[in-house]
PDB file of N, CA and C in Angstrom:
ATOM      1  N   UNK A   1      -2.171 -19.473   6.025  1.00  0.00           N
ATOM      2  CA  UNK A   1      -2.299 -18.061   5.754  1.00  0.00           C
ATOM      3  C   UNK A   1      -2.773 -17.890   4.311  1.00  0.00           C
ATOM      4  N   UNK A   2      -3.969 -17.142   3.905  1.00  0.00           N
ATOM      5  CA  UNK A   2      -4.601 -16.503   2.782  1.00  0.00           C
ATOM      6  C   UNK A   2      -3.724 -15.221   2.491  1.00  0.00           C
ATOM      7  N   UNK A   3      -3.289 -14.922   1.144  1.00  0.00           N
ATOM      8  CA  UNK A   3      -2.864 -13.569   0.846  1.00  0.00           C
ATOM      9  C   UNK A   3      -4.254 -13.704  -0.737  1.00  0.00           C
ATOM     10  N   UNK A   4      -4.210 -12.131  -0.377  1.00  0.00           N
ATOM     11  CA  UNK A   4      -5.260 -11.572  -1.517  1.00  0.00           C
ATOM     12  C   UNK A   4      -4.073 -10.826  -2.312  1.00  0.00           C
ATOM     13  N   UNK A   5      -3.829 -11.456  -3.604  1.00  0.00           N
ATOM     14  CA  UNK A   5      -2.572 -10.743  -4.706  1.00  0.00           C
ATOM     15  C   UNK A   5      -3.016  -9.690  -5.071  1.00  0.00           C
ATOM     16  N   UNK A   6      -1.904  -8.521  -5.675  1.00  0.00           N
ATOM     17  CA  UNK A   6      -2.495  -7.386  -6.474  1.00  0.00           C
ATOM     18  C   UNK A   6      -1.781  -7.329  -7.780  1.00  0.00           C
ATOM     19  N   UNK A   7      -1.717  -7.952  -8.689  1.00  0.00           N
ATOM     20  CA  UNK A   7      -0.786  -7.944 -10.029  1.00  0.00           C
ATOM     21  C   UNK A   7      -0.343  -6.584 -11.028  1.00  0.00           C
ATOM     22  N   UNK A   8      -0.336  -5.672 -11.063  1.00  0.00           N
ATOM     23  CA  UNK A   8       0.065  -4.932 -11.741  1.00  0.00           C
ATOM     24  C   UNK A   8       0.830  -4.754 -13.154  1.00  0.00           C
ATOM     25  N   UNK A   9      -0.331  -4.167 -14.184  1.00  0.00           N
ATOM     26  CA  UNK A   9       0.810  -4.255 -15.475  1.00  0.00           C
ATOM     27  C   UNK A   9       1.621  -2.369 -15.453  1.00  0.00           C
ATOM     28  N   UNK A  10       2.323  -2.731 -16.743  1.00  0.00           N
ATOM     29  CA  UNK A  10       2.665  -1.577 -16.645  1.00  0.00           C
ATOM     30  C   UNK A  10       2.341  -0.132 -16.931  1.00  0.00           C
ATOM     31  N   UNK A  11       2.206   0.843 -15.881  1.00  0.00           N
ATOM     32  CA  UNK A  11       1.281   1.944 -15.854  1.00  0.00           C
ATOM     33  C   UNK A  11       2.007   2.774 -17.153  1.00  0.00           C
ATOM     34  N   UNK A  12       1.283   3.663 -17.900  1.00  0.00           N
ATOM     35  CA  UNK A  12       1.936   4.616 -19.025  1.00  0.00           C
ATOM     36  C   UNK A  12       2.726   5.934 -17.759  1.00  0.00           C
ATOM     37  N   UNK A  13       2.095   6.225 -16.795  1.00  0.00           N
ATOM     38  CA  UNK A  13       2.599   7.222 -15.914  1.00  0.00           C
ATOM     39  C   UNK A  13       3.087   6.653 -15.094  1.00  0.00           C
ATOM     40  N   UNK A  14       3.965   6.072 -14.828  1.00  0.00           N
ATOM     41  CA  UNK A  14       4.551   5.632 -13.363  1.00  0.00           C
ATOM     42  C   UNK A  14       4.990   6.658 -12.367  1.00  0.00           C
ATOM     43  N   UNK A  15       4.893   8.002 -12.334  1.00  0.00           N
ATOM     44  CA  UNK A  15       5.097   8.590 -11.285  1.00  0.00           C
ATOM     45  C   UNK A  15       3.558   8.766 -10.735  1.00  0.00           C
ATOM     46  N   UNK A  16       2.737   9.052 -11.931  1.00  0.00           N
ATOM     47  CA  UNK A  16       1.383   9.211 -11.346  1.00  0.00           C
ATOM     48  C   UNK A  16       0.700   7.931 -10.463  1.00  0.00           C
ATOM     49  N   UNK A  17       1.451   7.256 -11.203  1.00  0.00           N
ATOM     50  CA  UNK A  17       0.684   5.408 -10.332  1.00  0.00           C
ATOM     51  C   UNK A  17       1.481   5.457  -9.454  1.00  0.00           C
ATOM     52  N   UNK A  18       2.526   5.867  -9.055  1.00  0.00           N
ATOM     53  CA  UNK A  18       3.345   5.857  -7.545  1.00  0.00           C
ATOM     54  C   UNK A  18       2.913   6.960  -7.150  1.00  0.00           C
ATOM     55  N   UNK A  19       2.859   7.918  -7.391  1.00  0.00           N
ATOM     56  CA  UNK A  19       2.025   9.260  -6.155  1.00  0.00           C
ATOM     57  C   UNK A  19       0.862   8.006  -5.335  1.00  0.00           C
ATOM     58  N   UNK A  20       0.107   7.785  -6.166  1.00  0.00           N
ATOM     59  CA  UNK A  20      -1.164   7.607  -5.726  1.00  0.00           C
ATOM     60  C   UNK A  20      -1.447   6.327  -4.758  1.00  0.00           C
ATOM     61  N   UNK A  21      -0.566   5.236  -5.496  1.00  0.00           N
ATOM     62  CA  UNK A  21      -0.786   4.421  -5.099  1.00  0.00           C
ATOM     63  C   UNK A  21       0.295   4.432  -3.552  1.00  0.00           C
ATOM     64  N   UNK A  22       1.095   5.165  -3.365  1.00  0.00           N
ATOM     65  CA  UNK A  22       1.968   5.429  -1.953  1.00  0.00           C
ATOM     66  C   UNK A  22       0.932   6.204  -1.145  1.00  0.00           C
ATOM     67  N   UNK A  23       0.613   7.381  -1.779  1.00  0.00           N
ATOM     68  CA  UNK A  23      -0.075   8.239  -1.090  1.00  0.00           C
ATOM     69  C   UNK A  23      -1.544   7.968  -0.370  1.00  0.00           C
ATOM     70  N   UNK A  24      -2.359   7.716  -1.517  1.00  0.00           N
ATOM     71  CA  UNK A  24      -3.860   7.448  -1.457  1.00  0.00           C
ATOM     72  C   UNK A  24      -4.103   5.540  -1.043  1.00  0.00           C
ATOM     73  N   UNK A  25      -3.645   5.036  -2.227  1.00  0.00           N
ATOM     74  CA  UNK A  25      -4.041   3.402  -1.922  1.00  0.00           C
ATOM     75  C   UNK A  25      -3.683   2.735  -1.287  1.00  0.00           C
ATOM     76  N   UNK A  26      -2.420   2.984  -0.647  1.00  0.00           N
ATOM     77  CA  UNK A  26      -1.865   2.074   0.233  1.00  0.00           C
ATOM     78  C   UNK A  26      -2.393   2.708   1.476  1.00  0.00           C
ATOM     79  N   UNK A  27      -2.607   4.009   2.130  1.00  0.00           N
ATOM     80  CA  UNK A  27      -3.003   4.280   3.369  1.00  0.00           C
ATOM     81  C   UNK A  27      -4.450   3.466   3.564  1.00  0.00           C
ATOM     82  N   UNK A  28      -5.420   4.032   2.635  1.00  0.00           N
ATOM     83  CA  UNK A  28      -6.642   3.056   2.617  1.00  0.00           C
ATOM     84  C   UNK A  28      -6.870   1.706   2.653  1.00  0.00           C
ATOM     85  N   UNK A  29      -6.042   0.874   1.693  1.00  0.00           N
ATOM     86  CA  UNK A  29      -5.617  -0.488   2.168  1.00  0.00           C
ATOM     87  C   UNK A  29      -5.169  -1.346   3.487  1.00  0.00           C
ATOM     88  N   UNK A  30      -4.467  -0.159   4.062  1.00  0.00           N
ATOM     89  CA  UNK A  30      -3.932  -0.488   5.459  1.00  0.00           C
ATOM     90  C   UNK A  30      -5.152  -0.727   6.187  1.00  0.00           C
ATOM     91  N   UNK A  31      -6.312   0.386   6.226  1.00  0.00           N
ATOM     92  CA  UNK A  31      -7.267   0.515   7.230  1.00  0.00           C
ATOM     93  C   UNK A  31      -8.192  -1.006   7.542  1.00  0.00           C
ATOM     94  N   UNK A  32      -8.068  -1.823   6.353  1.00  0.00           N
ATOM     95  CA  UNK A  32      -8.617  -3.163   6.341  1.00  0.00           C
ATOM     96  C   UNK A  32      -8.914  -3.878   7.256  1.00  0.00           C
ATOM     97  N   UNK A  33      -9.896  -4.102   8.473  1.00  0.00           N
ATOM     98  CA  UNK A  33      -9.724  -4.877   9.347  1.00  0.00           C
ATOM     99  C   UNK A  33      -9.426  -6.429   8.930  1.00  0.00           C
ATOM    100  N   UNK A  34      -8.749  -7.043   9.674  1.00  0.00           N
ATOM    101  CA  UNK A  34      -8.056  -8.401   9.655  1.00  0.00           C
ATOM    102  C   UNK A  34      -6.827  -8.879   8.961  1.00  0.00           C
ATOM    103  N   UNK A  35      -6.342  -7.432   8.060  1.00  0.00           N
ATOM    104  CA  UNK A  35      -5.107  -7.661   7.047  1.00  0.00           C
ATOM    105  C   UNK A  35      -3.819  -7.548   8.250  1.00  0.00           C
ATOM    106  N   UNK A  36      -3.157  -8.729   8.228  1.00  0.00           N
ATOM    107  CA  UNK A  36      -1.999  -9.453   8.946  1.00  0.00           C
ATOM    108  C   UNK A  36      -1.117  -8.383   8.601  1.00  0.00           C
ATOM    109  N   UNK A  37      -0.653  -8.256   7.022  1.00  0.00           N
ATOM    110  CA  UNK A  37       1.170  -7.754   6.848  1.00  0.00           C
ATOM    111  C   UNK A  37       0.184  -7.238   4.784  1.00  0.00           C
ATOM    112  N   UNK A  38       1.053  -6.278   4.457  1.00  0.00           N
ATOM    113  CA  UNK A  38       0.863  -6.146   3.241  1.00  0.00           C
ATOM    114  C   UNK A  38       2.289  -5.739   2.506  1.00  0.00           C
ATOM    115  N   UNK A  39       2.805  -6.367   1.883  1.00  0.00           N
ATOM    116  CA  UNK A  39       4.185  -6.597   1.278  1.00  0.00           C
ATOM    117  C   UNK A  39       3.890  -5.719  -0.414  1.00  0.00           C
ATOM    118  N   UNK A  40       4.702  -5.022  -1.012  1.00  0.00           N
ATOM    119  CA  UNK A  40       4.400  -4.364  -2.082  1.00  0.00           C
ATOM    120  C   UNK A  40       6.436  -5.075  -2.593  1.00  0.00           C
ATOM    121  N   UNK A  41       6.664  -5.240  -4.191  1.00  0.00           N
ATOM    122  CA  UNK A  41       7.156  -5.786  -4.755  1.00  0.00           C
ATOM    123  C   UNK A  41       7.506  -4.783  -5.863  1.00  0.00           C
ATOM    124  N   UNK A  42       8.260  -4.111  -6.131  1.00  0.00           N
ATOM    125  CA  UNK A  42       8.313  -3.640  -7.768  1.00  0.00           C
ATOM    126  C   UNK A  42       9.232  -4.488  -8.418  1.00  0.00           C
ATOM    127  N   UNK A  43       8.678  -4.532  -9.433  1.00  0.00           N
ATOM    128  CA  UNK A  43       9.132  -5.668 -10.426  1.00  0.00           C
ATOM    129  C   UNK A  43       9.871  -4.587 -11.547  1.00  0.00           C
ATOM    130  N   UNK A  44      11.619  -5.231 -11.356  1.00  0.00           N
ATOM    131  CA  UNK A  44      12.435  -5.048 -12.345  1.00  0.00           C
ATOM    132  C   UNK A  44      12.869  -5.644 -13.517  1.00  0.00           C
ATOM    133  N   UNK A  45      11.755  -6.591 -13.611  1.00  0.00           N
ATOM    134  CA  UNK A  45      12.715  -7.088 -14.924  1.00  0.00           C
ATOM    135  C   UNK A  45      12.201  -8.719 -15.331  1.00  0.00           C
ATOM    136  N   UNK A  46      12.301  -9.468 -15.574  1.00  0.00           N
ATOM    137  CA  UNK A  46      12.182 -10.625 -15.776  1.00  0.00           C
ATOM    138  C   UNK A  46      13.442 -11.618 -15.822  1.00  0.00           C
ATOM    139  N   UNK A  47      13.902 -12.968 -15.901  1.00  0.00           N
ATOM    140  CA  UNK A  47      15.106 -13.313 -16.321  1.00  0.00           C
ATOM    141  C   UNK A  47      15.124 -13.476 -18.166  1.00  0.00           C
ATOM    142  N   UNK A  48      14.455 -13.254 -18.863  1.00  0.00           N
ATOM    143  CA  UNK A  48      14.741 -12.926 -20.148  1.00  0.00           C
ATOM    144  C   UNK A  48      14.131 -11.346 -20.680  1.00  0.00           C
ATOM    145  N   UNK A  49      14.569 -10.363 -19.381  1.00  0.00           N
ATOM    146  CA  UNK A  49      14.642  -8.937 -19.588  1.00  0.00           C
ATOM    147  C   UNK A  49      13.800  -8.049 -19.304  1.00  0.00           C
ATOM    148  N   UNK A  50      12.807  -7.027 -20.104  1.00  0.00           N
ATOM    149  CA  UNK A  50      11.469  -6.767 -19.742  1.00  0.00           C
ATOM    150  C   UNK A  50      10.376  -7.470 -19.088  1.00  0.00           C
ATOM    151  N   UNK A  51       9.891  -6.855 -18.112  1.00  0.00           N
ATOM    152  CA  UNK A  51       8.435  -7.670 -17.669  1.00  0.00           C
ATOM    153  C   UNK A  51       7.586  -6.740 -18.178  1.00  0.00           C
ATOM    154  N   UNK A  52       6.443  -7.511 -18.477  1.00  0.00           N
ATOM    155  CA  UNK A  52       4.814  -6.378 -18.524  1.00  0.00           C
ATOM    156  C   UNK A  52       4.034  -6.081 -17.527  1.00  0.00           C
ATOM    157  N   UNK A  53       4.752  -6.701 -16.215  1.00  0.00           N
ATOM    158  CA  UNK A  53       4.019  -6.210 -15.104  1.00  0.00           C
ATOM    159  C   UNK A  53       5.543  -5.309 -14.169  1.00  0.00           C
ATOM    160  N   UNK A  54       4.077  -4.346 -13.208  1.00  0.00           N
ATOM    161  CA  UNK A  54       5.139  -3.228 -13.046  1.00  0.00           C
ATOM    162  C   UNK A  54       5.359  -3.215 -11.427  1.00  0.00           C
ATOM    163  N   UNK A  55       4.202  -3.957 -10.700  1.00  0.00           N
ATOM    164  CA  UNK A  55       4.067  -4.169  -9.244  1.00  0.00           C
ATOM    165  C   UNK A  55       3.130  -5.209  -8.778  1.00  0.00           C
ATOM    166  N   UNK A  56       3.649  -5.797  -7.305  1.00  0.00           N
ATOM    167  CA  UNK A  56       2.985  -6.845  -6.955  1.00  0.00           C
ATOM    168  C   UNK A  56       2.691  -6.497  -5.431  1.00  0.00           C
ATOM    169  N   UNK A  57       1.483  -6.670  -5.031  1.00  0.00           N
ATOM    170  CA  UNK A  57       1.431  -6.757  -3.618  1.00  0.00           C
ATOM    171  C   UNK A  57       0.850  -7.972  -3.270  1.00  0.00           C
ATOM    172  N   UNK A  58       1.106  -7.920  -1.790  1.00  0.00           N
ATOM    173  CA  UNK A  58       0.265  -9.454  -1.203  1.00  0.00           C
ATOM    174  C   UNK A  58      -0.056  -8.952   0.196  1.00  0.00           C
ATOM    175  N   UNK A  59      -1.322  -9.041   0.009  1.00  0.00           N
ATOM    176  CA  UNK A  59      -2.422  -8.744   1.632  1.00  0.00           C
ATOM    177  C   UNK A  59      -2.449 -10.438   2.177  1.00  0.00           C
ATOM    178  N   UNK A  60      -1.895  -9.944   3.298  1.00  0.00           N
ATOM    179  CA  UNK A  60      -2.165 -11.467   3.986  1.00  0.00           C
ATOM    180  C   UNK A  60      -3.235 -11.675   5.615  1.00  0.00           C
ATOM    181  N   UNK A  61      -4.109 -12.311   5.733  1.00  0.00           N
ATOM    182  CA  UNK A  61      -5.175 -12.570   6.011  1.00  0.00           C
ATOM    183  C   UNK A  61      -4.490 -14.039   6.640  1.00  0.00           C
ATOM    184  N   UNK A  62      -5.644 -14.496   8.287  1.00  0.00           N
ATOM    185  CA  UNK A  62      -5.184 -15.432   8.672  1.00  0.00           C
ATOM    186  C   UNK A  62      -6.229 -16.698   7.984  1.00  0.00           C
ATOM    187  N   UNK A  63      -6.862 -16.367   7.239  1.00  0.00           N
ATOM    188  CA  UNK A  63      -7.860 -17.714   6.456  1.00  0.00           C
ATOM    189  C   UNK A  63      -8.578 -17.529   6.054  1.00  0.00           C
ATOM    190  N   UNK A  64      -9.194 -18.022   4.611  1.00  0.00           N
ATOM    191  CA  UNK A  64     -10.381 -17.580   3.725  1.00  0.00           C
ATOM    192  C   UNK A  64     -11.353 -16.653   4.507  1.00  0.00           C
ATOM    193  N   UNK A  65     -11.989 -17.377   5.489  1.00  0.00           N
ATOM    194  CA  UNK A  65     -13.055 -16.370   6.231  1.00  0.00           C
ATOM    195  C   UNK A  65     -12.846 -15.058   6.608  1.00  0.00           C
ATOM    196  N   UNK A  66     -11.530 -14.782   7.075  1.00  0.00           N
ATOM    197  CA  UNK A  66     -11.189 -13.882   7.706  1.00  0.00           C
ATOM    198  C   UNK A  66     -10.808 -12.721   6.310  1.00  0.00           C
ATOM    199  N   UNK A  67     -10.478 -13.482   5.269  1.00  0.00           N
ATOM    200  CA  UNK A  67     -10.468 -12.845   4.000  1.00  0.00           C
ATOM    201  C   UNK A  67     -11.891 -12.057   3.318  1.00  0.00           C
ATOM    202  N   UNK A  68     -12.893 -13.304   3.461  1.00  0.00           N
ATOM    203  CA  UNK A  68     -14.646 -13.022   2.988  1.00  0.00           C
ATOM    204  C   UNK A  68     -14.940 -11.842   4.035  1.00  0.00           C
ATOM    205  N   UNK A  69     -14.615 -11.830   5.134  1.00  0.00           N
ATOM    206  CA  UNK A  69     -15.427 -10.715   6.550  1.00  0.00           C
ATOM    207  C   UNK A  69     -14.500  -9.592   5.715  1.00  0.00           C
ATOM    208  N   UNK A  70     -13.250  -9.673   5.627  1.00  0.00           N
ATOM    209  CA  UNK A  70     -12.681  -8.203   5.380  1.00  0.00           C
ATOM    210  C   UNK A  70     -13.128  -7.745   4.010  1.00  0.00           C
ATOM    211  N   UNK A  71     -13.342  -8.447   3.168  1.00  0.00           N
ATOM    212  CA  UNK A  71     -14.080  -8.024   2.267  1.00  0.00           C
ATOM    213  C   UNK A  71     -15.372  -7.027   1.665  1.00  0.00           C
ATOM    214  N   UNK A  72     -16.183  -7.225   3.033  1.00  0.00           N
ATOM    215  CA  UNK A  72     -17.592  -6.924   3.572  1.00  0.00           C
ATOM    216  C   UNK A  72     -17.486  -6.108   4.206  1.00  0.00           C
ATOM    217  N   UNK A  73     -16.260  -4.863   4.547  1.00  0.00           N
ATOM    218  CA  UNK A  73     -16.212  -4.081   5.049  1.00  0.00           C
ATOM    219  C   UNK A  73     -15.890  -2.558   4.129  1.00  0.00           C
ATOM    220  N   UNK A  74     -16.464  -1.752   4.968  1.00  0.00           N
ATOM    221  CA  UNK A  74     -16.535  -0.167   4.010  1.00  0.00           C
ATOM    222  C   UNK A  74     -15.087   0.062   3.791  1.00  0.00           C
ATOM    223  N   UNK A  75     -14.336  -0.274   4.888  1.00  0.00           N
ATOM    224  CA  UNK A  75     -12.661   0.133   3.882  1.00  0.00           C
ATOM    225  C   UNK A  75     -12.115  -1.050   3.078  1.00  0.00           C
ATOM    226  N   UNK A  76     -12.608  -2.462   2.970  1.00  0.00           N
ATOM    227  CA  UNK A  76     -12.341  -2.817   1.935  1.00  0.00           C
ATOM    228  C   UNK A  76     -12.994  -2.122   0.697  1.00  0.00           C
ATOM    229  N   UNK A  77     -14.427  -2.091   0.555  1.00  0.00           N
ATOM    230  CA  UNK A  77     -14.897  -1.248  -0.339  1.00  0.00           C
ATOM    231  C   UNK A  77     -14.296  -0.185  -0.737  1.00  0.00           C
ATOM    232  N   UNK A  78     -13.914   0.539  -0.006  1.00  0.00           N
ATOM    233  CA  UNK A  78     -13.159   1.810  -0.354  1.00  0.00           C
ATOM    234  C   UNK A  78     -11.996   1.787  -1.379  1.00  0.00           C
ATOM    235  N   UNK A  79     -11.307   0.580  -0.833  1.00  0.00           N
ATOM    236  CA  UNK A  79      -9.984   0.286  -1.265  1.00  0.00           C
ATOM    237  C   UNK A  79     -10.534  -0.336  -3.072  1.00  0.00           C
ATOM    238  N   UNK A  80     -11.106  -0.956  -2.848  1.00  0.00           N
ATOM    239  CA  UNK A  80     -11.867  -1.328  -4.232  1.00  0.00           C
ATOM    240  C   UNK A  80     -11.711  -0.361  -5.344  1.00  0.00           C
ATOM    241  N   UNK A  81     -12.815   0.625  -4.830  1.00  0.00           N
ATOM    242  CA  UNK A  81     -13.317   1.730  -5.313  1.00  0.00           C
ATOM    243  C   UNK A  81     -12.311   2.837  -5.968  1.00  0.00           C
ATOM    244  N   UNK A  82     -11.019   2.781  -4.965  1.00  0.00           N
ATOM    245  CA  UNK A  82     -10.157   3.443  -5.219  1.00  0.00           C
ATOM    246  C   UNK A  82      -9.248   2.897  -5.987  1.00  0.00           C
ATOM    247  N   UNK A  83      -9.670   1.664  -6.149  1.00  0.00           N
ATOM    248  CA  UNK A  83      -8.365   0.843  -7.285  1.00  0.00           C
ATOM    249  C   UNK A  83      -9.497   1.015  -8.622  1.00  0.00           C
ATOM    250  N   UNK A  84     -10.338   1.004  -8.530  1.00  0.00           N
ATOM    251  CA  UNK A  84     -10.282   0.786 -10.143  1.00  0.00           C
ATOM    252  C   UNK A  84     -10.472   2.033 -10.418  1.00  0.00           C
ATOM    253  N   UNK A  85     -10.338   3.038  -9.884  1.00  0.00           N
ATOM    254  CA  UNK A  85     -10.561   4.253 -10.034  1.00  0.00           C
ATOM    255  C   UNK A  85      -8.807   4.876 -10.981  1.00  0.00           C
ATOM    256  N   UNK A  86      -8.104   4.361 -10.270  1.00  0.00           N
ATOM    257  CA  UNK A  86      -6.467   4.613 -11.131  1.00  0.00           C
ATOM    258  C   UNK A  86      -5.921   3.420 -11.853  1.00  0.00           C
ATOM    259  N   UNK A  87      -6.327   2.349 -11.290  1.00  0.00           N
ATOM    260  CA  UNK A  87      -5.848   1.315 -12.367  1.00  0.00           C
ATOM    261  C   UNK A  87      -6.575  -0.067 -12.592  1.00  0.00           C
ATOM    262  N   UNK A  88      -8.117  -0.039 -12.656  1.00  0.00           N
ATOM    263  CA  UNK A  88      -8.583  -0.882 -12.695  1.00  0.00           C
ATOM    264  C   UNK A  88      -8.748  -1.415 -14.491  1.00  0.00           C
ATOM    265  N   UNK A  89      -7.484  -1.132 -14.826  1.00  0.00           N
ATOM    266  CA  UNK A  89      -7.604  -1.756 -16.098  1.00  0.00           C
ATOM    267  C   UNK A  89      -5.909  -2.287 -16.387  1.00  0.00           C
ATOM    268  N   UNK A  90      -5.476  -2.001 -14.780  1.00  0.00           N
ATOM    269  CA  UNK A  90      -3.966  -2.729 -15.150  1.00  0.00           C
ATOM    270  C   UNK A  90      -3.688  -3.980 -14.055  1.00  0.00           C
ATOM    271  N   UNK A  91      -4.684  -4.146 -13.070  1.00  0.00           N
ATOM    272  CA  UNK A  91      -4.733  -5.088 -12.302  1.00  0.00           C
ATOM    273  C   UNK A  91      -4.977  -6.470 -12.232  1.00  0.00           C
ATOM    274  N   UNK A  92      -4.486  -7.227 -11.931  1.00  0.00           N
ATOM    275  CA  UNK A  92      -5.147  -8.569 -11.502  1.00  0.00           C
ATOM    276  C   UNK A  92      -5.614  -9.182 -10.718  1.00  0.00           C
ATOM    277  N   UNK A  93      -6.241  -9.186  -9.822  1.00  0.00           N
ATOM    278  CA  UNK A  93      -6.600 -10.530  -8.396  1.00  0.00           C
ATOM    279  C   UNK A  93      -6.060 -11.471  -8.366  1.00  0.00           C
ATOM    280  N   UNK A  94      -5.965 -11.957  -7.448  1.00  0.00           N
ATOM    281  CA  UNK A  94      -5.462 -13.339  -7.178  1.00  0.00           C
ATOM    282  C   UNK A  94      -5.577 -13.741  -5.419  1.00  0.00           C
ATOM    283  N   UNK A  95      -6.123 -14.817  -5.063  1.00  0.00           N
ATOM    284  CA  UNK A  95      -6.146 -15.605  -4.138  1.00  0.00           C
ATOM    285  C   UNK A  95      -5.311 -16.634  -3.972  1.00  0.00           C
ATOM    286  N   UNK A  96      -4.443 -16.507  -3.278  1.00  0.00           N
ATOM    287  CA  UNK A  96      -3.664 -17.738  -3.250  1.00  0.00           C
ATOM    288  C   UNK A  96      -3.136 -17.919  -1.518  1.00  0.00           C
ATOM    289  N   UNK A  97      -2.662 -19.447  -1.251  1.00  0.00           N
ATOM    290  CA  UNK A  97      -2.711 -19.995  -0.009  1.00  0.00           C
ATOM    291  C   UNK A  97      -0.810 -20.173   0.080  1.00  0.00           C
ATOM    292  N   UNK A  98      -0.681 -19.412   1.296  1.00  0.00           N
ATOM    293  CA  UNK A  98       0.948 -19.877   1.750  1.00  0.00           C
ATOM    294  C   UNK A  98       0.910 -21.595   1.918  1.00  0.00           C
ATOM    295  N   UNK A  99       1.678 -21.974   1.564  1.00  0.00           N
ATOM    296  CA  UNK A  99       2.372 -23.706   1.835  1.00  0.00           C
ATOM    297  C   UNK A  99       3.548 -22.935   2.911  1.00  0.00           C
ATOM    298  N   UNK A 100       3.755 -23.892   3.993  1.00  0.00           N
ATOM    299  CA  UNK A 100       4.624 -23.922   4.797  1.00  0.00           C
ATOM    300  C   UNK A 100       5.588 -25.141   4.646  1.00  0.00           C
TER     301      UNK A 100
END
């Protein structure tokens, strides 16, 4: 299993980055053809206290390809479009592979 990460630092508005991102980004995200499960994470804390990141998601996909095709689609685009539109300057990517 492929998950496509979403790293999140911390927003100055966090109600505004939770309206939106509950309301607007996550419905659009859903529409993704081939996305398995999408898990969202808020991050409280670190074990030595503050973190600088504020949320984590993980889109999971059954294998690179199936990752590249959903990619190539207008609601991935969308979803794109709509992320850097509210926080494409607090995000990270990440590709990474489940170990079983």
């Amino acid at each position: 299993m492929i998950k496509l990460i979403a790293l999140y630092k911390q927003p100055e508005d966090k109600a505004a980055f939770d309206e939106h991102y509950q309301n607007v980004h996550t419905p659009i995200t859903k529409k993704i053809p081939g996305l398995r499960k999408m898990e969202v994470t808020k991050i409280v804390g670190s074990p030595t206290g503050k973190s600088k990141y504020y949320l984590l998601c993980e889109m999971y996909y059954d294998d690179h390809e199936s990752l590249k095709a959903a990619m190539k689609t207008k609601e991935a685009k969308a979803s794109g479009k709509d992320l850097m539109s509210f926080a494409g300057d607090l995000v990270t990517m990440m590709i990474g592979e489940k170990l079983e």
